[in-house]
Protein backbone atom coordinates (compact mmCIF):
# COMPACT_ATOMS: atom_id res chain seq x y z
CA UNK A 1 -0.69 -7.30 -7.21
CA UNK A 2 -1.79 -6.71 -3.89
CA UNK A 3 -5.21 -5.32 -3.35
CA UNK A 4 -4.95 -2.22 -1.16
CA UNK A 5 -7.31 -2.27 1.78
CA UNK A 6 -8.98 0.45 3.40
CA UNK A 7 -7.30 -0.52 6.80
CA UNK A 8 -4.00 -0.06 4.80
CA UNK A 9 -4.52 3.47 3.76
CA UNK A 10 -1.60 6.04 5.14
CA UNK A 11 -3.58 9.55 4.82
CA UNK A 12 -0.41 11.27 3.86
CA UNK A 13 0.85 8.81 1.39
CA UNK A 14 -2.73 8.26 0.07
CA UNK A 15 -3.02 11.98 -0.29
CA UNK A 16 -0.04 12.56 -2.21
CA UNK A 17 -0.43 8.82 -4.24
CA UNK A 18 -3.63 10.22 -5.89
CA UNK A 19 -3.89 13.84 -4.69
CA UNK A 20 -4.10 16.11 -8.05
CA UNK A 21 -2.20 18.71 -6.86
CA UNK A 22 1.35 16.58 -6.76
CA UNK A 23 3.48 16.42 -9.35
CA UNK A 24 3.38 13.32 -11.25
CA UNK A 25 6.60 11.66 -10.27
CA UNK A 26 5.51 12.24 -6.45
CA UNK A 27 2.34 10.78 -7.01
CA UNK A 28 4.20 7.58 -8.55
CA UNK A 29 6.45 7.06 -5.93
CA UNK A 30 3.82 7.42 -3.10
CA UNK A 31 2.13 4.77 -4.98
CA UNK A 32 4.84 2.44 -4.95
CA UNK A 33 5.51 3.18 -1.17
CA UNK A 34 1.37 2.42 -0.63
CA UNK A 35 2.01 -1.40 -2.56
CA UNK A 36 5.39 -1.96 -0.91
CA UNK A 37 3.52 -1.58 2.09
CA UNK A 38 0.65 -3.32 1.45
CA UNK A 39 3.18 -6.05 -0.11
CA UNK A 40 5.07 -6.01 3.51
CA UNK A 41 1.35 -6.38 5.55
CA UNK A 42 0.42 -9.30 3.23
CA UNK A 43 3.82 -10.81 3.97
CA UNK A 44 3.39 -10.51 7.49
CA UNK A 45 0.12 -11.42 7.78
CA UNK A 46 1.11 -14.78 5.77
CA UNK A 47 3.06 -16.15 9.01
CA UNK A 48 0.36 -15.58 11.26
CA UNK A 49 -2.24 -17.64 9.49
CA UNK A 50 -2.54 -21.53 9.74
CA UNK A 51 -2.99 -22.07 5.97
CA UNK A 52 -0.15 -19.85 4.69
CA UNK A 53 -2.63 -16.91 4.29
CA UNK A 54 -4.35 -18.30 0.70
């Protein structure tokens, strides 16, 4: 799994992802929008680097 960096964060998405105030099938799907992203940055970040990012 993708570690979720600081840098990553989306206040609105990180808000609702572990806010306790949002229902619990919102909170699940903000967290799977936070790893997709994180998932996509990772991915992205892979091509940029010399050694294949690992």
């Amino acid at each position: 799994m993708t570690h979720i960096q600081p840098s990553v964060r989306v206040p609105a998405l990180w808000s609702a992802a572990y806010g306790p105030r949002h229902r619990r099938s919102v909170r699940l799907a903000a967290r799977c929008l936070l790893r997709v992203r994180a998932f996509a940055r990772e991915l992205t970040l892979t091509d940029h680097v010399g050694s294949g990012g690992y």
